[in-house]
PDB file of N, CA and C in Angstrom:
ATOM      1  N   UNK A   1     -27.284 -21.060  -2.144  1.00  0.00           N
ATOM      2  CA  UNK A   1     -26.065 -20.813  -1.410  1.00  0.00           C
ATOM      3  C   UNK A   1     -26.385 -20.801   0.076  1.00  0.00           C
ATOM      4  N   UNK A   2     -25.568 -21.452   0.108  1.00  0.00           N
ATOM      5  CA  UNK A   2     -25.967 -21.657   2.199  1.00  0.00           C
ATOM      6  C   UNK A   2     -25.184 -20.598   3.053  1.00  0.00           C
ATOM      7  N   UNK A   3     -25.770 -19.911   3.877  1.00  0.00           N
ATOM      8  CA  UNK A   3     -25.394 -18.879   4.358  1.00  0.00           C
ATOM      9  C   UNK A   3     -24.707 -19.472   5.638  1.00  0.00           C
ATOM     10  N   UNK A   4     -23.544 -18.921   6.395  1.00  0.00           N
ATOM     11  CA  UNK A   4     -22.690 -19.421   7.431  1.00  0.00           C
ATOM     12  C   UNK A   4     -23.157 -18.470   8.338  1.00  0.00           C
ATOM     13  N   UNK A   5     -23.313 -18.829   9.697  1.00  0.00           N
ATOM     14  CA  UNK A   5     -23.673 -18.194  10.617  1.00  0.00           C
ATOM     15  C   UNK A   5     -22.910 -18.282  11.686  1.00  0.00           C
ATOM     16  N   UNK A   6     -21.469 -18.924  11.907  1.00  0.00           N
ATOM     17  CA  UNK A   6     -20.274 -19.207  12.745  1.00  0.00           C
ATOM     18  C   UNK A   6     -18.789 -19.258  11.959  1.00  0.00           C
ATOM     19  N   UNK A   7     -18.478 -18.403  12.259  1.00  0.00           N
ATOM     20  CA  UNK A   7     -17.012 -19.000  11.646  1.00  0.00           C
ATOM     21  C   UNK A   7     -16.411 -20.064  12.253  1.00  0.00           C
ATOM     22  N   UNK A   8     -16.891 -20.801  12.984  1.00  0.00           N
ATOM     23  CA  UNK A   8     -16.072 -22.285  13.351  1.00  0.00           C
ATOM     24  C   UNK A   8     -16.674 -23.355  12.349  1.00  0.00           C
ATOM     25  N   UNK A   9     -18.076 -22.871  11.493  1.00  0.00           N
ATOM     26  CA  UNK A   9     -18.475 -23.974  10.522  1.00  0.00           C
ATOM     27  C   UNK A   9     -17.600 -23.871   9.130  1.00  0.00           C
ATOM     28  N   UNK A  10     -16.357 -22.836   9.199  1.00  0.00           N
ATOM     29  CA  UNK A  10     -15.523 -22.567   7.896  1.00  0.00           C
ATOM     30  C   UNK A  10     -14.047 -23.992   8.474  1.00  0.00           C
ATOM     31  N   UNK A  11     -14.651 -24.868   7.477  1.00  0.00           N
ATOM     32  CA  UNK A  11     -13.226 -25.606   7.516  1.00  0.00           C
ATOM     33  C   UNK A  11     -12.143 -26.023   7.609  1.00  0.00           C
ATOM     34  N   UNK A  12     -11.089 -26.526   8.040  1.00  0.00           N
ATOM     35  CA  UNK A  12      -9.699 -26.248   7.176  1.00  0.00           C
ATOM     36  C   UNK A  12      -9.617 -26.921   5.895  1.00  0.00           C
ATOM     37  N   UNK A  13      -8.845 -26.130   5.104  1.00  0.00           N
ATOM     38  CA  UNK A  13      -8.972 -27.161   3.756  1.00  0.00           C
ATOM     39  C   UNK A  13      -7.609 -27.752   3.589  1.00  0.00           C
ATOM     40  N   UNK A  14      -7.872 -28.753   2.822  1.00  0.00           N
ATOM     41  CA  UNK A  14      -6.571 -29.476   2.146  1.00  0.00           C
ATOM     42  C   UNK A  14      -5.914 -28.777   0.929  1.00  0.00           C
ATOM     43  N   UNK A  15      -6.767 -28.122   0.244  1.00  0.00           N
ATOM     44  CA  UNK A  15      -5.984 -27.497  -1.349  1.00  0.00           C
ATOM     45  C   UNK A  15      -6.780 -26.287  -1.328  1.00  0.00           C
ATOM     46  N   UNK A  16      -6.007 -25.334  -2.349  1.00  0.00           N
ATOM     47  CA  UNK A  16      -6.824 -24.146  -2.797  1.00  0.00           C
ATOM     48  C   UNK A  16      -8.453 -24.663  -3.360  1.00  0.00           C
ATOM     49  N   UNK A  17      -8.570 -25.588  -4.057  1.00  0.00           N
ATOM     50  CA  UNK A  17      -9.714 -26.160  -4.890  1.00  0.00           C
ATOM     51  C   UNK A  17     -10.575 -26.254  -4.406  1.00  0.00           C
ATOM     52  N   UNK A  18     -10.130 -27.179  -2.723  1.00  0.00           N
ATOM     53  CA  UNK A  18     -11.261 -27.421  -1.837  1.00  0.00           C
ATOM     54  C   UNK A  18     -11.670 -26.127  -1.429  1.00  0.00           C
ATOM     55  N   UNK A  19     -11.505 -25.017  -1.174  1.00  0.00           N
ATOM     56  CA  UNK A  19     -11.229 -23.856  -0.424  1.00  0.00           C
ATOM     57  C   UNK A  19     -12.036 -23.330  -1.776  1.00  0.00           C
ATOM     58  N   UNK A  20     -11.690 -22.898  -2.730  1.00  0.00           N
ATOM     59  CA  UNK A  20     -12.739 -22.662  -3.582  1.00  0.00           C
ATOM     60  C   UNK A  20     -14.345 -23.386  -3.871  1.00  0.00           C
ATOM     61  N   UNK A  21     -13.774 -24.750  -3.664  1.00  0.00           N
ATOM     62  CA  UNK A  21     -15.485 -25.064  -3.922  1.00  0.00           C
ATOM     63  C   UNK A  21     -16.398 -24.960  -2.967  1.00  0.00           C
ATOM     64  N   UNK A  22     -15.456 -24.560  -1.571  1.00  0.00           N
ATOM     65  CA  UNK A  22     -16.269 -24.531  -0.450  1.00  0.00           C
ATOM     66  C   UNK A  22     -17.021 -23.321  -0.658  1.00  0.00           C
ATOM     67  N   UNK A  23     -16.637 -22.268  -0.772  1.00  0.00           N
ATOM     68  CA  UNK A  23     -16.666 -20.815  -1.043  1.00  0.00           C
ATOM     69  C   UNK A  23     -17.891 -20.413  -2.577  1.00  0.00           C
ATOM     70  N   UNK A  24     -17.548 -21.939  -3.158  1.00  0.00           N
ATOM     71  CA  UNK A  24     -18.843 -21.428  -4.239  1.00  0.00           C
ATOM     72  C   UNK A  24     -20.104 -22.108  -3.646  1.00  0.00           C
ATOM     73  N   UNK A  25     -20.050 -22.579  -2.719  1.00  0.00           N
ATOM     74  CA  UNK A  25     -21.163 -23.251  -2.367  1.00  0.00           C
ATOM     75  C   UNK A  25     -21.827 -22.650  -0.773  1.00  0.00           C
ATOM     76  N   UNK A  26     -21.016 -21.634  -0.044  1.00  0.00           N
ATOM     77  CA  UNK A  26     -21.505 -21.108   0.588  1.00  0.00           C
ATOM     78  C   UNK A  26     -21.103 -19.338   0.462  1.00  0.00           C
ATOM     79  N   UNK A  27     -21.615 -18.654   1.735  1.00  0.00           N
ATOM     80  CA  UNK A  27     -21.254 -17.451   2.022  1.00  0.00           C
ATOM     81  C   UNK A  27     -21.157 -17.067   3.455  1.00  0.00           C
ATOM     82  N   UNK A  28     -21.106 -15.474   3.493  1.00  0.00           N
ATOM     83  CA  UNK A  28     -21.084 -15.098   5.446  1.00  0.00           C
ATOM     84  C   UNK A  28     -22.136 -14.602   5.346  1.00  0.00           C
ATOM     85  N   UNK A  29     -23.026 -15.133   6.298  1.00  0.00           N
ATOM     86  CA  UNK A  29     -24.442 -14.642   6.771  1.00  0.00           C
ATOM     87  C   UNK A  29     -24.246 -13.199   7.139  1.00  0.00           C
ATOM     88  N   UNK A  30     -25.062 -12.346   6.851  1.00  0.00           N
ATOM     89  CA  UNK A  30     -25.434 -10.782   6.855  1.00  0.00           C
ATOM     90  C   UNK A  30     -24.893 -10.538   8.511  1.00  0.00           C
ATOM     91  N   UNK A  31     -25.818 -11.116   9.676  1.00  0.00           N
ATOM     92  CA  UNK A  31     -25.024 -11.377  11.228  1.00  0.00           C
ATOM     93  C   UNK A  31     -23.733 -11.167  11.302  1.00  0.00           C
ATOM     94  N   UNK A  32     -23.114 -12.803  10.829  1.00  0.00           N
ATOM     95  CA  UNK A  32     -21.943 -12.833  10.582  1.00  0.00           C
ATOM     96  C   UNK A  32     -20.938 -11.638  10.273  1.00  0.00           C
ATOM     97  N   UNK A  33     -20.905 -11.373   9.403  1.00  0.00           N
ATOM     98  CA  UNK A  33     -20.050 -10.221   8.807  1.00  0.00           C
ATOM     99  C   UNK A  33     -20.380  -9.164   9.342  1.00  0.00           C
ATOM    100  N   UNK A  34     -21.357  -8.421  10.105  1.00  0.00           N
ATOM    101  CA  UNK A  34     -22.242  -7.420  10.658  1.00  0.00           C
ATOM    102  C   UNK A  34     -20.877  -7.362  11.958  1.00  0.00           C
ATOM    103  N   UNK A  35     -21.319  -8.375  12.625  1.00  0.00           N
ATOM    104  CA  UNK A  35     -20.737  -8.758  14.164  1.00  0.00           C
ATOM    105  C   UNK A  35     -18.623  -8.616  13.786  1.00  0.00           C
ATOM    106  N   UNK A  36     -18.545  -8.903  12.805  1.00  0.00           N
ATOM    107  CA  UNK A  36     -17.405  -9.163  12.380  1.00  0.00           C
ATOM    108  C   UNK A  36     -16.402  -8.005  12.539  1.00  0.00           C
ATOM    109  N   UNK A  37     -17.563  -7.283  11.489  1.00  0.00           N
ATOM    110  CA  UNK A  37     -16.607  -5.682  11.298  1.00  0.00           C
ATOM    111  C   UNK A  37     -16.670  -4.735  12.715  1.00  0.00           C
ATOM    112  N   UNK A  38     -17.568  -5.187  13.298  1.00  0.00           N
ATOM    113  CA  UNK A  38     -18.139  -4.254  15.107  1.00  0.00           C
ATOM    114  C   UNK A  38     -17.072  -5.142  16.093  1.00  0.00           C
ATOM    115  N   UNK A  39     -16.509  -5.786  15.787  1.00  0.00           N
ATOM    116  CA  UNK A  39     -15.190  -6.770  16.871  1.00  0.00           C
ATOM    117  C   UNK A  39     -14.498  -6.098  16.191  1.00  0.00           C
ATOM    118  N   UNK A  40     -13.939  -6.110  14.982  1.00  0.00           N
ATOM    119  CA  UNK A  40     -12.447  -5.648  14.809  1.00  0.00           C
ATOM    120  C   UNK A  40     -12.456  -4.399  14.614  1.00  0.00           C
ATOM    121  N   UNK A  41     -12.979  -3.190  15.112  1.00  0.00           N
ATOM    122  CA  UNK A  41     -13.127  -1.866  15.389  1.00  0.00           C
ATOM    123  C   UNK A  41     -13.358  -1.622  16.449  1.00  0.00           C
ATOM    124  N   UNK A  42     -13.616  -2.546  17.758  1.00  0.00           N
ATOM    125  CA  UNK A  42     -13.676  -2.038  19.063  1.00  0.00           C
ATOM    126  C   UNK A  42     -12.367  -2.000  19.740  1.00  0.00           C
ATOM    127  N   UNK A  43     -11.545  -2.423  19.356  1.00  0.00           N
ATOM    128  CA  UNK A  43     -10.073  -1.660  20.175  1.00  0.00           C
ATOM    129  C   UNK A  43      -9.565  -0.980  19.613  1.00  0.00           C
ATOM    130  N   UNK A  44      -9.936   0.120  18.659  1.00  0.00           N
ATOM    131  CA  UNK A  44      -9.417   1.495  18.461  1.00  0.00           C
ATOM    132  C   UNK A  44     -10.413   2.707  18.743  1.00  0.00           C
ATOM    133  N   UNK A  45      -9.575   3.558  19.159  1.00  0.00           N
ATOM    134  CA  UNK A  45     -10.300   4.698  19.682  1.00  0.00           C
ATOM    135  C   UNK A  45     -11.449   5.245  18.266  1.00  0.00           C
ATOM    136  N   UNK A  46     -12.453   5.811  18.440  1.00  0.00           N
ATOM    137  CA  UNK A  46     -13.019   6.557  17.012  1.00  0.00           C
ATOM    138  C   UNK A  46     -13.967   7.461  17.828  1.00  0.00           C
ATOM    139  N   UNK A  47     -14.602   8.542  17.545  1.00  0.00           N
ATOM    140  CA  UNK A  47     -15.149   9.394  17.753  1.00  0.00           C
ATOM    141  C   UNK A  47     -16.538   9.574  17.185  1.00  0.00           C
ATOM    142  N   UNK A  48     -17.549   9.998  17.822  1.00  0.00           N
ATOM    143  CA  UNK A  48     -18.855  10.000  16.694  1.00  0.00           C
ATOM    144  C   UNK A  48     -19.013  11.364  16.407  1.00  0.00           C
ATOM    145  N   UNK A  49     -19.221  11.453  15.418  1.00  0.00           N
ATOM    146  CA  UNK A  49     -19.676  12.730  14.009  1.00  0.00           C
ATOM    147  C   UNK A  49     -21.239  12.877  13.763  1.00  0.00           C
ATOM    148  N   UNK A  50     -21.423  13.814  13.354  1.00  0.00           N
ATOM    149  CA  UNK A  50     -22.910  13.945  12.680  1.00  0.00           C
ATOM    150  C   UNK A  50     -22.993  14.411  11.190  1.00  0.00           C
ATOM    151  N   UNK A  51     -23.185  13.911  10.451  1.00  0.00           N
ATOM    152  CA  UNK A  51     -23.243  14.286   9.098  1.00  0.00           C
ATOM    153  C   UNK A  51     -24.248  14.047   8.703  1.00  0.00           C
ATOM    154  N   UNK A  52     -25.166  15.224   7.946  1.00  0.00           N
ATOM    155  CA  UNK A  52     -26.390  15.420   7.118  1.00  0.00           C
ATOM    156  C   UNK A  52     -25.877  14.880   5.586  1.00  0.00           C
ATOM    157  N   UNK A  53     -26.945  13.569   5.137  1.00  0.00           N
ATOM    158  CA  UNK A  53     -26.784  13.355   3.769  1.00  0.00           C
ATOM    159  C   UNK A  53     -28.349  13.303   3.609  1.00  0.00           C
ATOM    160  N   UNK A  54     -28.170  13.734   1.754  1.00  0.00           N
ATOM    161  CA  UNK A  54     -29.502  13.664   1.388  1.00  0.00           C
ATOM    162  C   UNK A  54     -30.425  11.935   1.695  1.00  0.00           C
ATOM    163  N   UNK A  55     -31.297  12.024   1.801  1.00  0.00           N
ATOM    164  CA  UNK A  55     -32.155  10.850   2.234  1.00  0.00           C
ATOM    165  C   UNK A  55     -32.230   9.679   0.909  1.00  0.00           C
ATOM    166  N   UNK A  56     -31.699  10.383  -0.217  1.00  0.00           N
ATOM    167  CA  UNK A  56     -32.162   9.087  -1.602  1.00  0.00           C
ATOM    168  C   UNK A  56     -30.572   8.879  -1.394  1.00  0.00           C
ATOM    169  N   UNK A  57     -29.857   9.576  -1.156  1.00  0.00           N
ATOM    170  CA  UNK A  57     -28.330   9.216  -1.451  1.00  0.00           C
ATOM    171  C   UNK A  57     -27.605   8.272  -0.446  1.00  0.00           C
ATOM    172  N   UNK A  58     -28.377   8.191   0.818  1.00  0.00           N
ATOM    173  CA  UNK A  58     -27.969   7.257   2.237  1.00  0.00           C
ATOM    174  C   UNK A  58     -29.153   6.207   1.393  1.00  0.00           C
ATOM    175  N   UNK A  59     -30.073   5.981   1.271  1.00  0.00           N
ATOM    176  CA  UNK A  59     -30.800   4.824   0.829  1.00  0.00           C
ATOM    177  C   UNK A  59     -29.969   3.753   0.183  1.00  0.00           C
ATOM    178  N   UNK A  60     -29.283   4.928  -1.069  1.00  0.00           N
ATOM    179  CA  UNK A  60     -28.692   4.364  -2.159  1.00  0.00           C
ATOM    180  C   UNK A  60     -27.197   3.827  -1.269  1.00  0.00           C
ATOM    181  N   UNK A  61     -26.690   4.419  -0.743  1.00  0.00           N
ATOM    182  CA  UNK A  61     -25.650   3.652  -0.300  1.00  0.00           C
ATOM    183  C   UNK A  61     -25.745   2.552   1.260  1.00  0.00           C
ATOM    184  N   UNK A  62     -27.246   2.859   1.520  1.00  0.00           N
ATOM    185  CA  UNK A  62     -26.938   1.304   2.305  1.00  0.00           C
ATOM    186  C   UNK A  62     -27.449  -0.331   1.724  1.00  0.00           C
ATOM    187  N   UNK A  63     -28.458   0.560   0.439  1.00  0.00           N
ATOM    188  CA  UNK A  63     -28.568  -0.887  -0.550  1.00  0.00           C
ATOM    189  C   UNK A  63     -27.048  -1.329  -0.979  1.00  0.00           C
ATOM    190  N   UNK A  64     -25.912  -0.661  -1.864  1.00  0.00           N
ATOM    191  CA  UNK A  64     -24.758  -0.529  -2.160  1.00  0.00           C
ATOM    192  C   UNK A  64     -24.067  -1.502  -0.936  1.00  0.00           C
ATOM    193  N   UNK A  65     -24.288  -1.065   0.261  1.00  0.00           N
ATOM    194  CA  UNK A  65     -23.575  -2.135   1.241  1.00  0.00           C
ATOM    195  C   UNK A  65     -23.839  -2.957   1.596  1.00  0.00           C
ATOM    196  N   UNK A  66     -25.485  -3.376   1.413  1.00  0.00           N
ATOM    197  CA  UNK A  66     -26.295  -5.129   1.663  1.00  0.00           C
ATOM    198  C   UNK A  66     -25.407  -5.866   0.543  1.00  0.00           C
ATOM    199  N   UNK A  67     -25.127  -5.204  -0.717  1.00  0.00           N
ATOM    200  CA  UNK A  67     -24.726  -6.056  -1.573  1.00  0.00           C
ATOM    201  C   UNK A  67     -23.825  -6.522  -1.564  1.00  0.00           C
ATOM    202  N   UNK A  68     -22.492  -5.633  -0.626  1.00  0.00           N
ATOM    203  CA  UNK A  68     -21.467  -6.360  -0.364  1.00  0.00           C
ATOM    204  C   UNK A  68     -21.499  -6.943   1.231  1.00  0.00           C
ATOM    205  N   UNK A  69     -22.545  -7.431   1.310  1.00  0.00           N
ATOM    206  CA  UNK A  69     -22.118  -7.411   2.960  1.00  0.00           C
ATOM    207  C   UNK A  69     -21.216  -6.859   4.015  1.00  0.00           C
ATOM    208  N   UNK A  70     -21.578  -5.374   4.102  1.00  0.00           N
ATOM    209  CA  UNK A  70     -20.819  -4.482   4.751  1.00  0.00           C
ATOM    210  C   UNK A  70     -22.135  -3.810   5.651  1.00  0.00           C
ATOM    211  N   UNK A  71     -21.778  -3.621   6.590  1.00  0.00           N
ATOM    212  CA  UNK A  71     -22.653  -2.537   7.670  1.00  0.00           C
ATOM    213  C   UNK A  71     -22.220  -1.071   6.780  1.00  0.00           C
ATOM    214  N   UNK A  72     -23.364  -0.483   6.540  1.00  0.00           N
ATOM    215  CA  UNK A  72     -22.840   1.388   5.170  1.00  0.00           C
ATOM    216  C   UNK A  72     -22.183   1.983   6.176  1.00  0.00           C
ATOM    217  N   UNK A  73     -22.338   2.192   7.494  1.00  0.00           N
ATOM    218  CA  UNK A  73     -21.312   3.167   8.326  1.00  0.00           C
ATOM    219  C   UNK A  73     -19.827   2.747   7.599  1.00  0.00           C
ATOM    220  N   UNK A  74     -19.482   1.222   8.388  1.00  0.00           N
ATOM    221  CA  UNK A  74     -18.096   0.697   7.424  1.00  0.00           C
ATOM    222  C   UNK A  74     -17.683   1.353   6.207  1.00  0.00           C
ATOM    223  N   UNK A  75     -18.817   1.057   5.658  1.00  0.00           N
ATOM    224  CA  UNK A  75     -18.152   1.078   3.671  1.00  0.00           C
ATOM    225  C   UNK A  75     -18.181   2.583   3.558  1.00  0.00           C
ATOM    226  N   UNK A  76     -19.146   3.331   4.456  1.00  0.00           N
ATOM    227  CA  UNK A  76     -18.652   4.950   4.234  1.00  0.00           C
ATOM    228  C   UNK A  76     -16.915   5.401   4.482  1.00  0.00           C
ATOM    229  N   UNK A  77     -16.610   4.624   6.309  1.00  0.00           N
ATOM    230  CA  UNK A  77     -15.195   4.688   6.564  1.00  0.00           C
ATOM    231  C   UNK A  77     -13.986   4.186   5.503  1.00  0.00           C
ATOM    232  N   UNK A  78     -14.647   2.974   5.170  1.00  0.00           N
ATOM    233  CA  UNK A  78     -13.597   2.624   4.312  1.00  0.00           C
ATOM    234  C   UNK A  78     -13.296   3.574   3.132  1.00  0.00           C
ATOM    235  N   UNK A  79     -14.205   4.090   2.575  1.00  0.00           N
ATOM    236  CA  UNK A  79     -14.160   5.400   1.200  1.00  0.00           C
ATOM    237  C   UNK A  79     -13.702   5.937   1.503  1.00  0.00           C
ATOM    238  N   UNK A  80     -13.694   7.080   2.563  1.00  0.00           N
ATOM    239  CA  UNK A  80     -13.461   7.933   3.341  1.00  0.00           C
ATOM    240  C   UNK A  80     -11.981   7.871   3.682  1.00  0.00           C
ATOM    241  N   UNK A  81     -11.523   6.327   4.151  1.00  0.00           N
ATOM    242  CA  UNK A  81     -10.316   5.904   4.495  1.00  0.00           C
ATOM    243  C   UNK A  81      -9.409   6.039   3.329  1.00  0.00           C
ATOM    244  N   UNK A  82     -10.052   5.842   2.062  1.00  0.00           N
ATOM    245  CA  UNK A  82      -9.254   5.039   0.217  1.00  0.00           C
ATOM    246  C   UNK A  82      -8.887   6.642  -0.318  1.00  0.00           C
ATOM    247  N   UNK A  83     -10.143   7.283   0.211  1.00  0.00           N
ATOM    248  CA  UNK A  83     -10.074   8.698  -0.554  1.00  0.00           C
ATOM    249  C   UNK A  83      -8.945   9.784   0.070  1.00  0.00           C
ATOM    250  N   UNK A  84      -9.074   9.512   1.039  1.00  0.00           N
ATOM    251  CA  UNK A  84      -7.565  10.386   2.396  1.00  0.00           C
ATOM    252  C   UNK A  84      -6.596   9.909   1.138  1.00  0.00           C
ATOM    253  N   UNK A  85      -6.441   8.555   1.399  1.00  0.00           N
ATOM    254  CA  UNK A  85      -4.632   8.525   1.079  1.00  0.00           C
ATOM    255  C   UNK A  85      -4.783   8.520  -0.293  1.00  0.00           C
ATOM    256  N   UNK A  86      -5.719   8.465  -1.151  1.00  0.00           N
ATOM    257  CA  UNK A  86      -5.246   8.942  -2.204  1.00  0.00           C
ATOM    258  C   UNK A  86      -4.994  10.845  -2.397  1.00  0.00           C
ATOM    259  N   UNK A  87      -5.707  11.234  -1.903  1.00  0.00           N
ATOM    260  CA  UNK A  87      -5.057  12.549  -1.714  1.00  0.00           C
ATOM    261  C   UNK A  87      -3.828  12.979  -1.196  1.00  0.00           C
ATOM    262  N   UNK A  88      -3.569  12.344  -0.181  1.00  0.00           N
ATOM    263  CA  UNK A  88      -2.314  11.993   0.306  1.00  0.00           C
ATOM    264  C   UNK A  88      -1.028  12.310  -0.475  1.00  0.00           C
ATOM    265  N   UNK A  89      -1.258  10.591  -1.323  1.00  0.00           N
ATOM    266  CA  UNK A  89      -0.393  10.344  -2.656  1.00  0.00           C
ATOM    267  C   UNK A  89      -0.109  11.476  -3.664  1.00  0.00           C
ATOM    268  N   UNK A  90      -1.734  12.156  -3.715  1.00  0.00           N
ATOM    269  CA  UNK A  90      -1.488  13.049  -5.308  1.00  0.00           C
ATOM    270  C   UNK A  90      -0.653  13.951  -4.975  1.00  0.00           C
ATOM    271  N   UNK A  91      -0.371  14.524  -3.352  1.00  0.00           N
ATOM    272  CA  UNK A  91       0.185  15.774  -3.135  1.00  0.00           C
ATOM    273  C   UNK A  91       1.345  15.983  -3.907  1.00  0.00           C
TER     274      UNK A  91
END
């Protein structure tokens, strides 16, 4: 699988099909997606925190986020983000 390192090397496609086979034949380079999620979070305000986690349990969740190609700060926010409003909801 060939890894993309620009989003200007992502195509336009003609059909869903093409757009799928493009997609089975490549991916977003680790960079890529890294740089991705750090642009579309710099024009909102956020604050920095300090939070103590155990050391096997941050391991375990920044392997957890190589796998999806996510920076683990992200995929912590995003949980963090899923878990609010479902509490939210249950009220």
């Amino acid at each position: 699988m060939e890894a993309l390192t620009k989003w200007e090397d992502v195509p336009l496609f003609d059909s869903e099909q093409a757009e799928a086979d493009f997609w089975h034949e490549h991916g977003v380079g680790l960079r890529l997606m890294e740089t991705s999620v750090a642009q579309s979070s710099e024009g909102s305000e956020s604050v920095t925190i300090t939070l103590r986690i155990d050391p096997r349990m941050l391991s375990r969740i920044k392997r957890l986020a190589r796998s999806r190609f996510l920076n683990y700060q992200s995929m912590i926010k995003q949980w963090l983000s899923e878990r609010m409003e479902q509490e939210i909801r249950d009220r």
